[in-house]
Protein backbone atom coordinates (compact mmCIF):
# COMPACT_ATOMS: atom_id res chain seq x y z
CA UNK A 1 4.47 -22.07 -8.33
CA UNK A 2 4.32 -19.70 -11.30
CA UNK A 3 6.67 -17.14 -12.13
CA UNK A 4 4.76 -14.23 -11.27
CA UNK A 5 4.63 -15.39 -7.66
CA UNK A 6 8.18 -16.20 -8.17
CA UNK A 7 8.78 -12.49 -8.95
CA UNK A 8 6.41 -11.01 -6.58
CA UNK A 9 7.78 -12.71 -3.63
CA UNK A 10 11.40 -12.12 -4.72
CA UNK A 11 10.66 -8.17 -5.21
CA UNK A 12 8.82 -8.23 -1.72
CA UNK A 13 11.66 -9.43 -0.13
CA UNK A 14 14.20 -6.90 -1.84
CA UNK A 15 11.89 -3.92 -1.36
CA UNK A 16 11.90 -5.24 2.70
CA UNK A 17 15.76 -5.66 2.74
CA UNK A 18 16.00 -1.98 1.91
CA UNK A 19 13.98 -0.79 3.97
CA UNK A 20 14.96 -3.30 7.17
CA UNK A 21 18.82 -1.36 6.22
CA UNK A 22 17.71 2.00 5.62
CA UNK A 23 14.64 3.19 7.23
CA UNK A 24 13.33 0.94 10.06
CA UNK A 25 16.38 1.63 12.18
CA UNK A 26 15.29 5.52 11.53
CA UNK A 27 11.99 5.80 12.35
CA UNK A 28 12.28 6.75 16.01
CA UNK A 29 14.81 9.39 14.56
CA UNK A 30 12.01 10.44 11.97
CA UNK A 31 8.51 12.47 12.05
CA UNK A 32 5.66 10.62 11.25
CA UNK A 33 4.61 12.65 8.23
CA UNK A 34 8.09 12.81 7.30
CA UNK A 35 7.46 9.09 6.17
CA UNK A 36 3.90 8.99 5.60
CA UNK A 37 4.11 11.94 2.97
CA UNK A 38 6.53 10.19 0.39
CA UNK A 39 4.57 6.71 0.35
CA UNK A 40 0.44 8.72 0.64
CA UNK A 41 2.21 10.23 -2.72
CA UNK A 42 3.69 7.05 -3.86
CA UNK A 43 -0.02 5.39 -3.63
CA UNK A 44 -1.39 7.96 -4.88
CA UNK A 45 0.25 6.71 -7.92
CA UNK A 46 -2.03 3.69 -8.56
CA UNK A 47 -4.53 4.54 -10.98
CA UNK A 48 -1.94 3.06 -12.75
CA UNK A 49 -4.18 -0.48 -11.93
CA UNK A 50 -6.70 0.61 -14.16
CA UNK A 51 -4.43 -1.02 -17.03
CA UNK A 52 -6.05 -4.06 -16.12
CA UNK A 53 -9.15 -2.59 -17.92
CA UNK A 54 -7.19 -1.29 -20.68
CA UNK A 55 -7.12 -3.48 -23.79
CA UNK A 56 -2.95 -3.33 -24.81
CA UNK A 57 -1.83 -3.16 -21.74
CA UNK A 58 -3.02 -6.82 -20.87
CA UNK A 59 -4.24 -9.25 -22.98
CA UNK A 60 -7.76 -10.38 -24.31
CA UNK A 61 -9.24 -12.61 -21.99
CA UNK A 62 -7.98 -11.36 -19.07
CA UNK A 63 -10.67 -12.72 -15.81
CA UNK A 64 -12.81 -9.60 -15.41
CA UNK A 65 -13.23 -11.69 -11.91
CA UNK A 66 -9.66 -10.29 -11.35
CA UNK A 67 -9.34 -6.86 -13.26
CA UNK A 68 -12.11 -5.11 -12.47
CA UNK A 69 -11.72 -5.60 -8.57
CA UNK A 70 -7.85 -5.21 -8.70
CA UNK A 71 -8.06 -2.24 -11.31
CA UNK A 72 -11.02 -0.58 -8.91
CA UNK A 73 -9.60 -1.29 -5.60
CA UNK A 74 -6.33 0.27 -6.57
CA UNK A 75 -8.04 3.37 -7.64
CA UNK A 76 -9.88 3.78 -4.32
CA UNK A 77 -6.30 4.14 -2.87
CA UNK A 78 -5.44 6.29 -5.24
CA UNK A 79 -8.06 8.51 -4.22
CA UNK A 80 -7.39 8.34 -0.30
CA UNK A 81 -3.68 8.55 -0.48
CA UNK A 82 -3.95 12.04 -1.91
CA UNK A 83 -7.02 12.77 0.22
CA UNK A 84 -4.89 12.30 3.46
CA UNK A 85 -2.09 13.94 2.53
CA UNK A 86 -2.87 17.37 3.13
CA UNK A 87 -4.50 16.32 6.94
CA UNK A 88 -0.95 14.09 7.46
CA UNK A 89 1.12 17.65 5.81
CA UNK A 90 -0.62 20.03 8.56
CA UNK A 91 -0.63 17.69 11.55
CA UNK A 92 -4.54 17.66 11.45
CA UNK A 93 -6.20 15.19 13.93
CA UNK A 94 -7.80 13.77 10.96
CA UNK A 95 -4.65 12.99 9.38
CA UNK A 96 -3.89 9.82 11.05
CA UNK A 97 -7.78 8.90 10.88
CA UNK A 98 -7.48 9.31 6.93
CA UNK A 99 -4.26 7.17 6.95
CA UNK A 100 -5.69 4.59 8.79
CA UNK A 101 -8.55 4.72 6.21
CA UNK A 102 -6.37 4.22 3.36
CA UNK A 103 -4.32 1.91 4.67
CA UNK A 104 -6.23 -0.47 5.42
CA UNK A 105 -8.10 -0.32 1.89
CA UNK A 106 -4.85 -0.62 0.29
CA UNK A 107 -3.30 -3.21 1.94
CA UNK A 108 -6.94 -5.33 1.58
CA UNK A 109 -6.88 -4.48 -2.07
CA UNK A 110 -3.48 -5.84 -2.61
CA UNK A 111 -3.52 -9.21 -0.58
CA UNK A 112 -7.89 -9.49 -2.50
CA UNK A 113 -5.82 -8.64 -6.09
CA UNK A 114 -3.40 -11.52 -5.36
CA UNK A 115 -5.70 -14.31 -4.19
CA UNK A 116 -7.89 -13.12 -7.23
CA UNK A 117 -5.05 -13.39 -9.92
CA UNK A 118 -4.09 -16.74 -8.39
CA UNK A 119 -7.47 -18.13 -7.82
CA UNK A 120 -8.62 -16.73 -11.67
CA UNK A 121 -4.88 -17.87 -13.09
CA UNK A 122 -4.74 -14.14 -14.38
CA UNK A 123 -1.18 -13.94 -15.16
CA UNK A 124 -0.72 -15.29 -18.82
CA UNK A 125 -3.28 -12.35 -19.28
CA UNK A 126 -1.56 -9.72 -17.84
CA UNK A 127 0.48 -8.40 -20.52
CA UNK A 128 2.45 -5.24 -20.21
CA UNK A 129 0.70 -4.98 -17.03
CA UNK A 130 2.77 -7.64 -15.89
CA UNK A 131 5.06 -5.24 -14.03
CA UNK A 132 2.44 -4.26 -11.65
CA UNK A 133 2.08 -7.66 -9.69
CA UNK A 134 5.89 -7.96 -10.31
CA UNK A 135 7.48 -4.95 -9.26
CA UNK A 136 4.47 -2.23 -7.80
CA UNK A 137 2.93 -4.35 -5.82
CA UNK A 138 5.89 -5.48 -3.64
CA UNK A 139 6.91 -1.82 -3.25
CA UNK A 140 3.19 -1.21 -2.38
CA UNK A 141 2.96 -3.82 0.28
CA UNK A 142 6.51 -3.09 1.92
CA UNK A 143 5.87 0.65 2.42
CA UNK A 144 1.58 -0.35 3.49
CA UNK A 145 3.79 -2.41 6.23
CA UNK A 146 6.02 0.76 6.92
CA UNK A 147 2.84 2.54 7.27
CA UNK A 148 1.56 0.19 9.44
CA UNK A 149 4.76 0.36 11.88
CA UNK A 150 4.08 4.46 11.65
CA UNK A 151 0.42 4.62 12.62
CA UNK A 152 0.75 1.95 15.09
CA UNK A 153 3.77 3.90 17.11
CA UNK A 154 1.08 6.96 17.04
CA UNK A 155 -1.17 4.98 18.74
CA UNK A 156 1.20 3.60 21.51
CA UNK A 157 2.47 7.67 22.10
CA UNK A 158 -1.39 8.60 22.26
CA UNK A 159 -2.16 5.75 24.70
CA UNK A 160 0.75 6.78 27.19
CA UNK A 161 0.01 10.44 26.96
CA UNK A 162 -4.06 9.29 27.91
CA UNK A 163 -2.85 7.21 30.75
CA UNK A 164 -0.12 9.55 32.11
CA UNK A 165 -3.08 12.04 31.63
CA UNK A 166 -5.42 10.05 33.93
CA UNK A 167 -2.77 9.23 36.58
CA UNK A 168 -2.20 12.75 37.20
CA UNK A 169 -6.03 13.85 37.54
């Protein structure tokens, strides 16, 4: 095992200890957007993969078979995050549509970028962009999870109200 897996799983599994203690006990307490809002804006965050284009900020020779899908696939989220924040702000129906939407992207982005650095060996290439596999992406995956939890709650509410709906027809 290399260290960057050594890292990544190690800051998973803090960033899923805090949240286990402080918010997952809350989220019946909680609105949905009231927890959606903070991590659409925390995603919206990662254009910051496009260092893995950027010459400095990784090192020469890094596997384009890795960067340009991780440093692409990151920016797509970063483009829906902030694109369903306003629905998920105002309670629009489309809201939970567009956070479905981005998501799913996100979270397939992440778990493609890992299998890609591993299968490519991308790490000793990774520079200063080391931090992002180390540190963002665990953040990214624990709160995609919390998101996850969110939407699929919604769902659950939506399907009682429909049945209670069509027992009392």
């Amino acid at each position: 095992m290399n260290i960057l897996t050594v890292n990544l799983l190690f800051s998973t599994l803090v960033f899923w200890i805090g949240v286990r203690i402080y918010l997952i006990p809350k989220l019946d307490q909680l609105e949905p957007r009231t927890v959606l809002l903070p991590i659409l804006l925390l995603h919206s965050l990662r254009h910051l993969g496009l260092m893995f284009l950027a010459p400095g900020a990784t090192y020469a020779g890094i596997p384009p078979g890795f960067a340009y899908p991780a440093a692409f696939g990151d920016l797509l989220a970063a483009v829906l995050a902030p694109a369903a924040i306003p629905a998920v702000a105002r309670r629009w129906r489309s809201g939970r549509l567009l956070a479905w939407i981005f998501n799913v992207e996100g979270t397939v982005d992440l778990f493609t970028a890992i299998a890609l650095a591993n299968t490519y060996k991308a790490a000793p290439y990774m520079g200063a962009a080391y931090w992002i596999p180390a540190f963002w992406v665990p953040a990214l995956l624990v709160t995609h999870y919390v998101t996850f939890v969110v939407l699929l709650r919604l769902e659950r509410i939506s399907l009682r109200i429909a049945v209670r709906t069509i027992h009392f027809r």
